[in-house]
Protein backbone atom coordinates (compact mmCIF):
# COMPACT_ATOMS: atom_id res chain seq x y z
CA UNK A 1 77.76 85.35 82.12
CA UNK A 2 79.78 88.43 81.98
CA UNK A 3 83.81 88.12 81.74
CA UNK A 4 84.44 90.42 84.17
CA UNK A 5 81.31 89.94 86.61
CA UNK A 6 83.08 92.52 88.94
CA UNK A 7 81.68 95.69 87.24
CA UNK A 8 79.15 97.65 88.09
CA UNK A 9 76.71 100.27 87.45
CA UNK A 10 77.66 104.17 88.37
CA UNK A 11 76.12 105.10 91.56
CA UNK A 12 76.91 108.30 93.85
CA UNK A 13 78.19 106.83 97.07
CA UNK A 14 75.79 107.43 99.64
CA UNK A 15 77.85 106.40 103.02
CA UNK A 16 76.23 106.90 106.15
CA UNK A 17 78.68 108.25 108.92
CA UNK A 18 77.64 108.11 112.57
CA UNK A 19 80.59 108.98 115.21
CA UNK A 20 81.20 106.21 117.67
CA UNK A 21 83.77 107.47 119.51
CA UNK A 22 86.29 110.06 119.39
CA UNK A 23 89.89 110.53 121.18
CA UNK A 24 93.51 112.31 120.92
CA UNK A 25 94.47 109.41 118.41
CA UNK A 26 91.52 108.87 116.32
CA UNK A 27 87.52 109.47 114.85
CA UNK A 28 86.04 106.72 114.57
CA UNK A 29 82.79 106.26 112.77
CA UNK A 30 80.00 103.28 111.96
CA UNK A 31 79.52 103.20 108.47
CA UNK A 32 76.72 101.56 105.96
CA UNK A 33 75.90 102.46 102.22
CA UNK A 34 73.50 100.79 99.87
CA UNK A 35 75.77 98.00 97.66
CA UNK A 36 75.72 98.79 93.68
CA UNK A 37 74.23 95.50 92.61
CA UNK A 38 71.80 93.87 94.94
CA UNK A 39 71.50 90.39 95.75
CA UNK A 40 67.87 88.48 96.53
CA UNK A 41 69.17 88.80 100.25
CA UNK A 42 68.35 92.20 101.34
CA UNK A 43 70.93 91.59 104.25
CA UNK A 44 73.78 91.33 101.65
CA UNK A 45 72.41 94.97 100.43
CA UNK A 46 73.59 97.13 102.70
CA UNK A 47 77.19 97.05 103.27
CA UNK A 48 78.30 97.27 106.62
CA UNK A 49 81.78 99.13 107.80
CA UNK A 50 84.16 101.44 110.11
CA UNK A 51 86.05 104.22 109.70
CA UNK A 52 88.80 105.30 111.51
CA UNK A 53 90.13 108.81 111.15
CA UNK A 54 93.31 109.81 112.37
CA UNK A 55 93.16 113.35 114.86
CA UNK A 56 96.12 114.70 113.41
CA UNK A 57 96.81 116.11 109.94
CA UNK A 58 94.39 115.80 106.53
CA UNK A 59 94.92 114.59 103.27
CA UNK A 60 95.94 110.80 104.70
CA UNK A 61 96.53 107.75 102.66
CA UNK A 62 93.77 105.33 103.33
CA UNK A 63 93.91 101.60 103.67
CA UNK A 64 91.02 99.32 103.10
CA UNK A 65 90.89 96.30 105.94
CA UNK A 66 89.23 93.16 104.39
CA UNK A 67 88.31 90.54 107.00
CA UNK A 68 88.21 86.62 106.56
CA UNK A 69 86.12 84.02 107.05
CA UNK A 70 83.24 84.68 109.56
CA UNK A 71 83.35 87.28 112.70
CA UNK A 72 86.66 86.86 114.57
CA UNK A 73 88.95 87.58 112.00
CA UNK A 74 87.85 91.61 112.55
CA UNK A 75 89.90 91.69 115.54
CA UNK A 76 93.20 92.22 114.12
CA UNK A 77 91.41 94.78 111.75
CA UNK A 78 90.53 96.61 114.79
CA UNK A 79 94.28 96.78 116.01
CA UNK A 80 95.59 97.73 112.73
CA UNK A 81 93.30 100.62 112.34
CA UNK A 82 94.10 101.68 115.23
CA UNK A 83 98.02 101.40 114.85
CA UNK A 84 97.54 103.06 111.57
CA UNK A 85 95.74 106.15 112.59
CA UNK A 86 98.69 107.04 114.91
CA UNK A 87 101.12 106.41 112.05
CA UNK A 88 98.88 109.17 109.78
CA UNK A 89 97.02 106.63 108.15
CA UNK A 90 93.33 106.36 107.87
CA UNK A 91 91.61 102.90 107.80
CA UNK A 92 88.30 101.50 106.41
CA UNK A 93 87.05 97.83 107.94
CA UNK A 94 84.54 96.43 105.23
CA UNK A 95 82.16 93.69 107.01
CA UNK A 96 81.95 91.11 103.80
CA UNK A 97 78.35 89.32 103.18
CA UNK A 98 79.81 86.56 105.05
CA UNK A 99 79.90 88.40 108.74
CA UNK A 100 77.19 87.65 110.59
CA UNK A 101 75.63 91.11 110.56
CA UNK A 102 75.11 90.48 106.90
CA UNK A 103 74.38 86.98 106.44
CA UNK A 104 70.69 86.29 106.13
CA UNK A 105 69.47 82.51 108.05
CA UNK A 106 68.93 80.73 104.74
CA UNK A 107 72.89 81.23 104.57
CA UNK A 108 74.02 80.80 108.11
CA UNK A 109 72.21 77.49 108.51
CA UNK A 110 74.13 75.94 105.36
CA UNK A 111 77.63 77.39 105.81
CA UNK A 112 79.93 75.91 103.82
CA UNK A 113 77.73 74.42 101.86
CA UNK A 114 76.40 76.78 99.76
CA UNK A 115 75.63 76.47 95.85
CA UNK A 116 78.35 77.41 93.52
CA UNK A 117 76.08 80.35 92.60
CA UNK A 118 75.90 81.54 96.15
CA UNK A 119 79.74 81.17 96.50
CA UNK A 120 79.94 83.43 93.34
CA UNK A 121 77.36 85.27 94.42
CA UNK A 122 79.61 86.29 97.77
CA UNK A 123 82.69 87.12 95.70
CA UNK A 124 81.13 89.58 93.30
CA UNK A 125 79.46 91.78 95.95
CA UNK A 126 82.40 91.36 98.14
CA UNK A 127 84.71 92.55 95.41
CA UNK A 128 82.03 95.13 94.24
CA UNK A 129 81.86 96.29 98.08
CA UNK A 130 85.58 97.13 98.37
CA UNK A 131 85.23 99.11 94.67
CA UNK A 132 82.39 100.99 95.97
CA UNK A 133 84.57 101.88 99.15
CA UNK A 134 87.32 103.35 96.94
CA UNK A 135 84.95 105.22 94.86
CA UNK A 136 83.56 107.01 98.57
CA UNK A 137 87.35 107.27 98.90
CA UNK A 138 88.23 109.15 95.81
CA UNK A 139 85.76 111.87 96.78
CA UNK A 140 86.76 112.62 100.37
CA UNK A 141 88.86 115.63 100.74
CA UNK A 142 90.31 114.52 103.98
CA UNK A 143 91.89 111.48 102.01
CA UNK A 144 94.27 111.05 99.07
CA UNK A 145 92.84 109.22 96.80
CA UNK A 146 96.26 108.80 94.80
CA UNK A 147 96.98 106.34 98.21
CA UNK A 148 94.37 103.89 98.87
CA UNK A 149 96.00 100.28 99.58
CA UNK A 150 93.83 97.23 100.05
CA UNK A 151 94.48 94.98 102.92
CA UNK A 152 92.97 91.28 103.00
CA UNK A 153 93.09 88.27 105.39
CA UNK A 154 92.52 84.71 104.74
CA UNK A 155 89.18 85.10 102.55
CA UNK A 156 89.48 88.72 102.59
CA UNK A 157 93.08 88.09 101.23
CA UNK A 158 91.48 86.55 97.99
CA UNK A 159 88.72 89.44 97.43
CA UNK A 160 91.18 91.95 98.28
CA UNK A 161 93.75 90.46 95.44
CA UNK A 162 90.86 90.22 92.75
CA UNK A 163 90.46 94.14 93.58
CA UNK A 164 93.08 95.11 93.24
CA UNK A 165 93.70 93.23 90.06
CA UNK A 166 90.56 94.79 88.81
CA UNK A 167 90.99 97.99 90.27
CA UNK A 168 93.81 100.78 89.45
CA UNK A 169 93.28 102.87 91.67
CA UNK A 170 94.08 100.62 94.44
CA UNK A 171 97.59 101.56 94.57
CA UNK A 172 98.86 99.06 96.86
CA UNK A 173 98.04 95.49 98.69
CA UNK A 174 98.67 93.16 100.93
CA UNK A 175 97.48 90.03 101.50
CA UNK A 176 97.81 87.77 104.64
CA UNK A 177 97.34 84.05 105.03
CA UNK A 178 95.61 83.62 101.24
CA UNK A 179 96.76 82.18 98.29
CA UNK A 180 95.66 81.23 94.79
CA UNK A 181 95.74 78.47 92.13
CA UNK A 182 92.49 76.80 93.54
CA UNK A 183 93.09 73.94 91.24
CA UNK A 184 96.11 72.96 92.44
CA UNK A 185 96.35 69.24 93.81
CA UNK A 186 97.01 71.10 97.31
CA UNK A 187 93.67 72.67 97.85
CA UNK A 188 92.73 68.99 97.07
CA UNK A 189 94.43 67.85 100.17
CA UNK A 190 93.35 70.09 102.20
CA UNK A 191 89.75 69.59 100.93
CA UNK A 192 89.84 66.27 101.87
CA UNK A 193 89.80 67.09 105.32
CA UNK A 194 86.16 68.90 105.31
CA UNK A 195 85.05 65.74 102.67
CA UNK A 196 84.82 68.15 99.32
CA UNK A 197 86.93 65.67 97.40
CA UNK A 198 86.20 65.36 93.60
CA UNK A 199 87.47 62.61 91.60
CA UNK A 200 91.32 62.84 90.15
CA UNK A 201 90.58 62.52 86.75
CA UNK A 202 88.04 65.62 86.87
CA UNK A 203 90.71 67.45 89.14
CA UNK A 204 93.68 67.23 86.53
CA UNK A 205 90.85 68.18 83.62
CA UNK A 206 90.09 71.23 85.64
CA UNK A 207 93.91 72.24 85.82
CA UNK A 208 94.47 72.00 82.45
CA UNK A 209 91.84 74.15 81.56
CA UNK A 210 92.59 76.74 84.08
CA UNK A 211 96.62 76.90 83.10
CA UNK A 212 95.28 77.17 79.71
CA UNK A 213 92.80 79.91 80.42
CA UNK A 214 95.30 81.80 82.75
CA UNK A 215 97.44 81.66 79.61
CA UNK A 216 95.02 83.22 77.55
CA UNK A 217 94.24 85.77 79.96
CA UNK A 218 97.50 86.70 80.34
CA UNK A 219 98.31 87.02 76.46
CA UNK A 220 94.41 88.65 75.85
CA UNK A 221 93.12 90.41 78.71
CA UNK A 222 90.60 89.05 81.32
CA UNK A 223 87.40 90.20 79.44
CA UNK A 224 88.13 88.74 75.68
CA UNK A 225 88.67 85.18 77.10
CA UNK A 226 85.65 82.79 77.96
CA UNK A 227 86.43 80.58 81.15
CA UNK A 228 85.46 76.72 81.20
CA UNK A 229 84.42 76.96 84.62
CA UNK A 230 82.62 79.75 86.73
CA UNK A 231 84.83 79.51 89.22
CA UNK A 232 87.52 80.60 87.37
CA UNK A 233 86.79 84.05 87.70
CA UNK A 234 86.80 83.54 91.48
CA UNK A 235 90.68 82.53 91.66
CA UNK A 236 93.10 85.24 92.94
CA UNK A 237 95.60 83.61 90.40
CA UNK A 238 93.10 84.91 87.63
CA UNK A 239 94.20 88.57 88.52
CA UNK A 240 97.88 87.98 89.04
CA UNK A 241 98.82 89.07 85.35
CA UNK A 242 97.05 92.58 86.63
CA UNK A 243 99.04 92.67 90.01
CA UNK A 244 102.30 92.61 87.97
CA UNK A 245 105.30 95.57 88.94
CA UNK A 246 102.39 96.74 91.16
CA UNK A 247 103.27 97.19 95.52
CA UNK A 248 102.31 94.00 97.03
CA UNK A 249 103.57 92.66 100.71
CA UNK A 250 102.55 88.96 101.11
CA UNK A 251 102.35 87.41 104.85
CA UNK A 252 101.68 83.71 105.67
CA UNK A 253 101.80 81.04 108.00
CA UNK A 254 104.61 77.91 107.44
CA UNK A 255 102.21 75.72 109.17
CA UNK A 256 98.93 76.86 107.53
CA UNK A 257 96.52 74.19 107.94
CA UNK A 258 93.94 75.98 105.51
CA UNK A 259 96.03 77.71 102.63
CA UNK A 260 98.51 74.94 100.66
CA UNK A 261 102.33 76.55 101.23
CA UNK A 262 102.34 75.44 97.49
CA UNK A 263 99.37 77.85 96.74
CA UNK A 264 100.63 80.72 97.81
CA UNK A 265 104.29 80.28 95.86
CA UNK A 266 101.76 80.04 92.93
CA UNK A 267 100.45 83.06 93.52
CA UNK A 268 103.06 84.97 94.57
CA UNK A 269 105.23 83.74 91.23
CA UNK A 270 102.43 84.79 89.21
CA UNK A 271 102.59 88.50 90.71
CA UNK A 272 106.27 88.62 89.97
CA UNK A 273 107.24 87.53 93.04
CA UNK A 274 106.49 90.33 95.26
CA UNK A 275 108.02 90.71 99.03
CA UNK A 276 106.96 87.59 101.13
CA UNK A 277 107.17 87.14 104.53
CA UNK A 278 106.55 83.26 106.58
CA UNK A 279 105.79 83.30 109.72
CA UNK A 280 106.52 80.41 111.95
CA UNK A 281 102.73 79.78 112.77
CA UNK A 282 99.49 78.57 111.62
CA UNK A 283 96.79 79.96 109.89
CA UNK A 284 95.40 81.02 113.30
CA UNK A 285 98.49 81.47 115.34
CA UNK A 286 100.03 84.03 112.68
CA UNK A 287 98.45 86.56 114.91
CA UNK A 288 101.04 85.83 117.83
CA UNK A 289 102.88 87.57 115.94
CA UNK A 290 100.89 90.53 115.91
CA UNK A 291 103.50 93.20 116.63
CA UNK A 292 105.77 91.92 113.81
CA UNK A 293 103.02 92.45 111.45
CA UNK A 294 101.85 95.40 112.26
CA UNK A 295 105.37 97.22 111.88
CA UNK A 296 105.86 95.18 108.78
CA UNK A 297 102.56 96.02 106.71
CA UNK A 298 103.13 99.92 108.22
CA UNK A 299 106.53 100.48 106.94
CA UNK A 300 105.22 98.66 103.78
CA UNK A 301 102.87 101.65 103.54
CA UNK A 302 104.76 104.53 104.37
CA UNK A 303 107.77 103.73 102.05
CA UNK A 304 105.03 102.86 99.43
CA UNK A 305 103.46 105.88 99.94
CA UNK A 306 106.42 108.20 100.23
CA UNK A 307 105.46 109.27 103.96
């Protein structure tokens, strides 16, 4: 198994651009481009996304929108582009292999219970996907590739951290209603309530090993260290030593029913305690507070970006 399973071989991006629609405020454009490292699924091999343009101007920073779990969680994507292209800011919505226009039957039919191969599987193309996007990015005259920020929600917040952690040239992040630390006795809790409980003694075994590997990481870099468990390399807290003194906004729910409050302070301790933000909501009801968000992630951007 490779250390860092998130590289990939050169390839000239080959995005296909077709113009949906087209108004004073924005382009916007239906995307799809072949992915770097195919999978036996030959849905997961073409990567599915949307580009939005703003009218005005050239040379715009661009910011990468990562959904979450399954189809709904593209909505607020869909606002925020929007917002962002009248604020000068040009937006890419990646569909992950876990939107339905990209998951094959075999996968739908056993969702969540996949093999822990199929889970890491899903995290390497995702990750791979938004790399690939940045790479099309970096060759686009229209954008400045000096300004590409990441932006993840819920299981888009986790890919989008391990990007960025793996990535440079994502220059900024933020991540909404995620977390880290998967071995923390939280995500235990939590787990208990879809019945993926393991037994205690093999719980505290894993997070010894993992605070031991994160030290190890942290003191030898991610690819000279050999991780006791797969999953390892599938933690967001992995990548925190790499997300260090780097611009990071972090925005979650109080009341998150799916994210442990006590994983995210994990996380966001590791990063150096970037800005944080708690909304008074759940993990669904975080979007109520739509308007907030929106102004908060877009002056995050522009000061970030020296707009």
């Amino acid at each position: 198994m490779p250390i860092n399973p998130y590289e990939y071989p050169p390839v000239e991006p080959r995005f296909n651009l077709r113009l949906k629609e087209k108004n004073s405020r924005w382009c916007h454009y239906a995307v799809d481009f072949p992915i770097a490292k195919p999978t036996g699924h030959k849905e997961h091999n073409t990567a599915l996304g949307e580009y939005f343009q703003p009218a005005a101007g050239n040379h715009w920073p661009l910011a990468i929108l990562v959904h979450g779990w399954g189809d709904r969680s593209v909505k607020p994507c869909w606002l925020l582009a929007k917002d962002f292209a009248r604020r000068g800011i040009a937006s890419f919505i990646l569909c992950l292999v876990f939107h339905s226009s990209r998951m094959p039957e075999v996968i739908k039919r056993r969702l969540p219970a996949l093999t822990a191969d199929e889970w890491f599987e899903g995290y390497q193309t995702s990750v791979t996907d938004v790399r690939q996007v940045v790479d099309w990015a970096s060759s686009q005259p229209e954008i400045d590739k000096g300004k590409i920020a990441v932006i993840g929600i819920s299981f888009g917040g986790f890919i989008s951290a391990i990007a960025m952690g793996v990535d440079r040239r994502l220059k900024a992040g933020v991540f909404l209603v995620a977390g880290g630390n998967y071995e923390n006795p939280a995500w235990a809790k939590k787990r208990r309530h879809s019945r993926q409980e393991i037994r205690e003694v093999e719980h505290h075994q894993a997070q010894n090993d993992y605070t031991d590997y994160l030290a190890e990481v942290a003191k030898r870099g991610l690819e000279n260290v050999n991780p006791a468990k797969k999953s390892f390399l599938t933690d967001p807290m992995t990548f925190a030593t790499y997300l260090q003194q780097r611009p990071i906004l972090i925005l979650n729910a109080l009341w998150d029913e799916y994210i442990p409050k006590q994983a995210v302070l994990d996380f966001w301790e590791a990063c150096g305690k970037p800005a944080i933000t708690w909304f008074p909501a759940t993990h669904i009801t975080i979007w109520l507070w739509y308007p907030f968000i929106s102004w908060k992630i877009s002056r995050f951007l522009r000061s970030t970006f020296g707009m």
